[in-house]
Protein backbone atom coordinates (compact mmCIF):
# COMPACT_ATOMS: atom_id res chain seq x y z
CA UNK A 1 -15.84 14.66 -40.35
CA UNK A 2 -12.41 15.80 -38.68
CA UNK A 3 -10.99 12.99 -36.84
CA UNK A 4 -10.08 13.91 -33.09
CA UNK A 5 -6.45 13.33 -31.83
CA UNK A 6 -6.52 10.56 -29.03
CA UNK A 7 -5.44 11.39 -26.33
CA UNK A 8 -2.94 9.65 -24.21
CA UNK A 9 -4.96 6.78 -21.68
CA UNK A 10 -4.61 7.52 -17.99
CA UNK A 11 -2.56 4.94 -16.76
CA UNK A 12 -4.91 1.81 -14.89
CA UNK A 13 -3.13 2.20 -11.71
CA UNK A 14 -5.32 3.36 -8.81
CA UNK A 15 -3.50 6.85 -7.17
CA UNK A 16 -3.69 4.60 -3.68
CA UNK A 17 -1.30 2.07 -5.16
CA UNK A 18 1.18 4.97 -6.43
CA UNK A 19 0.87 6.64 -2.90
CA UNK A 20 1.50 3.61 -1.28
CA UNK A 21 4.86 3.31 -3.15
CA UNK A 22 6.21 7.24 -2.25
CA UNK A 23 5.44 5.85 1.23
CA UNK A 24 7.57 2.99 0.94
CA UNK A 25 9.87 5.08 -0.96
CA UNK A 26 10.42 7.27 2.15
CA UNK A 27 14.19 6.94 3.44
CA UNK A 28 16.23 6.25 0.09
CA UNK A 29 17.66 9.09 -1.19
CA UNK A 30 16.60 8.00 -4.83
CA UNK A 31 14.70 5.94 -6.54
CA UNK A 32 14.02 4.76 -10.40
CA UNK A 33 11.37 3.89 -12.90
CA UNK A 34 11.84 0.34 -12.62
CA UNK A 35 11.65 0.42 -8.70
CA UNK A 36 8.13 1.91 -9.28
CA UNK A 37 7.24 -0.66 -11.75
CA UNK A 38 8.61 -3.64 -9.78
CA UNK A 39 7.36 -2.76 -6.67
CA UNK A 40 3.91 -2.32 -7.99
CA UNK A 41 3.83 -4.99 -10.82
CA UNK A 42 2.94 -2.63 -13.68
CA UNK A 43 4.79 -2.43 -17.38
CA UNK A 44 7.40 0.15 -17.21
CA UNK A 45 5.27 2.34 -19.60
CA UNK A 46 2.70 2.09 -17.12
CA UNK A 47 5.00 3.42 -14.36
CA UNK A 48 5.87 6.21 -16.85
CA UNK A 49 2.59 7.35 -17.16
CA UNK A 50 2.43 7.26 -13.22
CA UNK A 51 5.24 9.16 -12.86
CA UNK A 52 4.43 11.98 -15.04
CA UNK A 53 0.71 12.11 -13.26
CA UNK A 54 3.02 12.31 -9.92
CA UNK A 55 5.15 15.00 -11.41
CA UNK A 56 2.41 17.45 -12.36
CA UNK A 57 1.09 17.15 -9.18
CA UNK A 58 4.10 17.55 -7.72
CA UNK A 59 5.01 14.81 -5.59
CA UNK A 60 7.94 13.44 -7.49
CA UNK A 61 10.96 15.02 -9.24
CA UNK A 62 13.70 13.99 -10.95
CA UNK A 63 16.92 13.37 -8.82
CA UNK A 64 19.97 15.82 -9.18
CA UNK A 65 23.13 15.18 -8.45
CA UNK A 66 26.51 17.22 -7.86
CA UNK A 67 27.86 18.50 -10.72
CA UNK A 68 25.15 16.34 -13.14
CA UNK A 69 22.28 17.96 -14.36
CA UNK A 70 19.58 14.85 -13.80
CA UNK A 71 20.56 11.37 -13.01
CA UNK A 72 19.15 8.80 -15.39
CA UNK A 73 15.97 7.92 -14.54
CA UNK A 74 16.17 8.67 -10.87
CA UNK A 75 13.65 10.01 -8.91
CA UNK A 76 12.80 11.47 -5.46
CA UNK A 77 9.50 11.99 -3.34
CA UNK A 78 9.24 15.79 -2.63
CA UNK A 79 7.90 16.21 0.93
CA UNK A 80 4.18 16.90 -0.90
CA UNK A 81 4.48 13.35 -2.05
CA UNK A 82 5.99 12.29 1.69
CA UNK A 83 2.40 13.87 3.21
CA UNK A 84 0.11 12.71 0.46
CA UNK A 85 1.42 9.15 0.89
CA UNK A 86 0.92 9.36 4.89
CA UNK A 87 4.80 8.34 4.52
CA UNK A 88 6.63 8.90 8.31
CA UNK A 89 9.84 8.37 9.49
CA UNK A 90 10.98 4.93 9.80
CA UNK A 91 11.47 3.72 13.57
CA UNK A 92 11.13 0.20 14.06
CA UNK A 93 13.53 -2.78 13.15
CA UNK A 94 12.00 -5.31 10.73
CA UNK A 95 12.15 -8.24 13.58
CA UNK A 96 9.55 -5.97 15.59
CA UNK A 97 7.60 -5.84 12.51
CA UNK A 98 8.02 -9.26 11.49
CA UNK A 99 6.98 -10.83 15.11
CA UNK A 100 3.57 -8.40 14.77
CA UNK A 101 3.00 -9.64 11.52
CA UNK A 102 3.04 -13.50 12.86
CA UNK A 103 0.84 -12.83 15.53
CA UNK A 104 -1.51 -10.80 13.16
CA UNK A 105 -1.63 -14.04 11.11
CA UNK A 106 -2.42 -15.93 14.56
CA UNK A 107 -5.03 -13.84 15.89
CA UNK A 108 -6.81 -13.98 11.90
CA UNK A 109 -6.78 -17.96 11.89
CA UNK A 110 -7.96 -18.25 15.57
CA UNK A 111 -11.38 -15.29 13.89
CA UNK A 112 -11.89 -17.77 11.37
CA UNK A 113 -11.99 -20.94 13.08
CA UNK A 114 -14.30 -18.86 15.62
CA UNK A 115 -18.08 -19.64 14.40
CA UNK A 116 -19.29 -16.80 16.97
CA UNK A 117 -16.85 -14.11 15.23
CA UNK A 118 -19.32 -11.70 13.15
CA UNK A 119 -16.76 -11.94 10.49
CA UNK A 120 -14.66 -13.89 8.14
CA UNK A 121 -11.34 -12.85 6.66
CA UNK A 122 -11.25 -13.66 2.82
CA UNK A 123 -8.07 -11.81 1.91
CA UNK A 124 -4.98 -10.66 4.48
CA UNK A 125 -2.06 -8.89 2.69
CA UNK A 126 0.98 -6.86 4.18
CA UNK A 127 2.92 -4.63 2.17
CA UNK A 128 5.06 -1.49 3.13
CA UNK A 129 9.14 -1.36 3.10
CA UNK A 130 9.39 -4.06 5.64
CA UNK A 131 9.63 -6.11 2.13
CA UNK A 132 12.94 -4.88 1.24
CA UNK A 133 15.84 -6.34 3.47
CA UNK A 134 18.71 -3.10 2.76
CA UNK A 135 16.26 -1.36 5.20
CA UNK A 136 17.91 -1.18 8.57
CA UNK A 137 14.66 0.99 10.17
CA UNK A 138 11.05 0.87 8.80
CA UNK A 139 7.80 1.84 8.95
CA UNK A 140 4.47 -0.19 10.32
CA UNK A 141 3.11 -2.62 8.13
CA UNK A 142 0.13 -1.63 6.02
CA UNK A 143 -2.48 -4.87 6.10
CA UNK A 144 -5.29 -4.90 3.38
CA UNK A 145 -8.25 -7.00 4.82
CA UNK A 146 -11.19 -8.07 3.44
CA UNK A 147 -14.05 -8.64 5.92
CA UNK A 148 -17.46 -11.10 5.32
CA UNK A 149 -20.42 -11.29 7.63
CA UNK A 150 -21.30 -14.40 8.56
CA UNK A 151 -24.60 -15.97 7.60
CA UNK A 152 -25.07 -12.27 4.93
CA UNK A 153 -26.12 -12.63 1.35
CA UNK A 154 -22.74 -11.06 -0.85
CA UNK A 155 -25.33 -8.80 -2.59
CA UNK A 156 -26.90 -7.22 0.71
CA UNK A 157 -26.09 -3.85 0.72
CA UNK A 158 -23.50 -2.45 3.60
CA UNK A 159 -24.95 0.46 5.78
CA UNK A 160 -23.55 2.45 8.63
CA UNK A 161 -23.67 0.58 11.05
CA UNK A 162 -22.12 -2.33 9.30
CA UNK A 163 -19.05 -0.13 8.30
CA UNK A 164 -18.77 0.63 11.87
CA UNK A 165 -18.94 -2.71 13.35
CA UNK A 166 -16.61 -3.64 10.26
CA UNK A 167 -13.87 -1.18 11.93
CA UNK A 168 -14.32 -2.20 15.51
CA UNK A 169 -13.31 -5.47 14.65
CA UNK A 170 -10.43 -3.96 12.13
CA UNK A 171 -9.66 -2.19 15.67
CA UNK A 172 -9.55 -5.37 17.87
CA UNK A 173 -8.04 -7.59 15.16
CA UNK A 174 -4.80 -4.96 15.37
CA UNK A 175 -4.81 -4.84 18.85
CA UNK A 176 -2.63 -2.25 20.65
CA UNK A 177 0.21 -2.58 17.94
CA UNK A 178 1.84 0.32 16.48
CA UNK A 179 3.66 -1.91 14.53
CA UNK A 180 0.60 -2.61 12.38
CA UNK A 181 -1.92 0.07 9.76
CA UNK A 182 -4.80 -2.34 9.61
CA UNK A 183 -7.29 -1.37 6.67
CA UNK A 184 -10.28 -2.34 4.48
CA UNK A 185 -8.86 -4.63 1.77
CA UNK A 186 -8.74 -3.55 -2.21
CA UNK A 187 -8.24 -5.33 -5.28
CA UNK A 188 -5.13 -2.93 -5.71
CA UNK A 189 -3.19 -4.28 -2.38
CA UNK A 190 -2.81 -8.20 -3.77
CA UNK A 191 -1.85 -6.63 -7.33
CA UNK A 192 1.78 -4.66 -5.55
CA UNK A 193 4.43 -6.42 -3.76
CA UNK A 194 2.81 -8.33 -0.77
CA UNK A 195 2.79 -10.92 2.00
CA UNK A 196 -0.08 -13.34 1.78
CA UNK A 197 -1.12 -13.68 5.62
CA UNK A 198 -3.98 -16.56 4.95
């Protein structure tokens, strides 16, 4: 029997985690391998393999420069990759963002301590380019948050109705802040660059 060529493994990272680095990515002019794989926590071959799935579909390309064909290993987000990624314009200073975050972590330890909340928070993270001090202007703060009903059995199964109540309170725990993305926690958030907020 013919043995079959193997074919190269898809790289482990989930395409959320990628997109949520071209987000952060928006406002440099260029950015490298090792930025990826650093900001993500991933083995530079991993990145690699990212990068080349983010090439074909054309979110990514490699950075020219005057007079130099392609910098070494420098990248850019093409504006597919900026509206894939949700990625917009920076606008607010990283004090702004910094002050929401704090109350954020406030108004989750006051939910806990709450027995009549419907809801405890297990995991908080923030992540987004607020992490990197250069920036002069960034974006809101994406926070991963993992939700558990009170008094329910782990293995009961979620239905509508839950997922809706589950978002109300995502709603009401961001309050009126622009300053803040608040969304359903996954394993991929804790695994990137982050800010524990428990």
């Amino acid at each position: 029997m013919p043995s079959q060529r193997q074919r190269p493994a898809l790289p482990s990272l989930p395409a959320e985690a990628a997109l949520s680095f071209l987000k952060d990515a928006k406002g440099t002019l260029a950015w490298s391998t090792r930025d990826l794989a650093d900001t993500l926590k991933i083995s530079r071959a991993e990145a690699q393999q990212a990068l080349a799935l983010l090439q074909a579909q054309g979110y990514v390309q490699p950075a020219h420069q005057k007079g130099v064909a392609r910098s070494a290993d420098q990248w850019i987000t093409t504006p597919a990759g900026e509206t894939v990624s949700g990625a917009k314009p920076p606008r607010f200073t990283r004090e702004n963002v910094e002050q929401a975050l704090s109350a954020l972590k406030e108004r989750i330890n006051r939910s806990n301590k709450n027995p009549q909340s419907s809801f405890r928070i297990t995991d908080a993270v923030a992540f987004g380019d607020f992490l990197f001090p250069d920036r002069a202007r960034v974006r809101s703060a994406d926070v991963g948050v993992r939700l558990v009903r009170r008094g329910a059995s782990p293995s009961e199964p979620r239905s509508a109705s839950d997922a809706q109540v589950e978002r109300k309170f995502l709603r009401d725990l961001r309050g009126r802040s622009a300053l803040l993305t608040i969304r359903p926690y996954t394993d991929w958030m804790r695994h990137r660059s982050h800010r524990d907020l428990l």
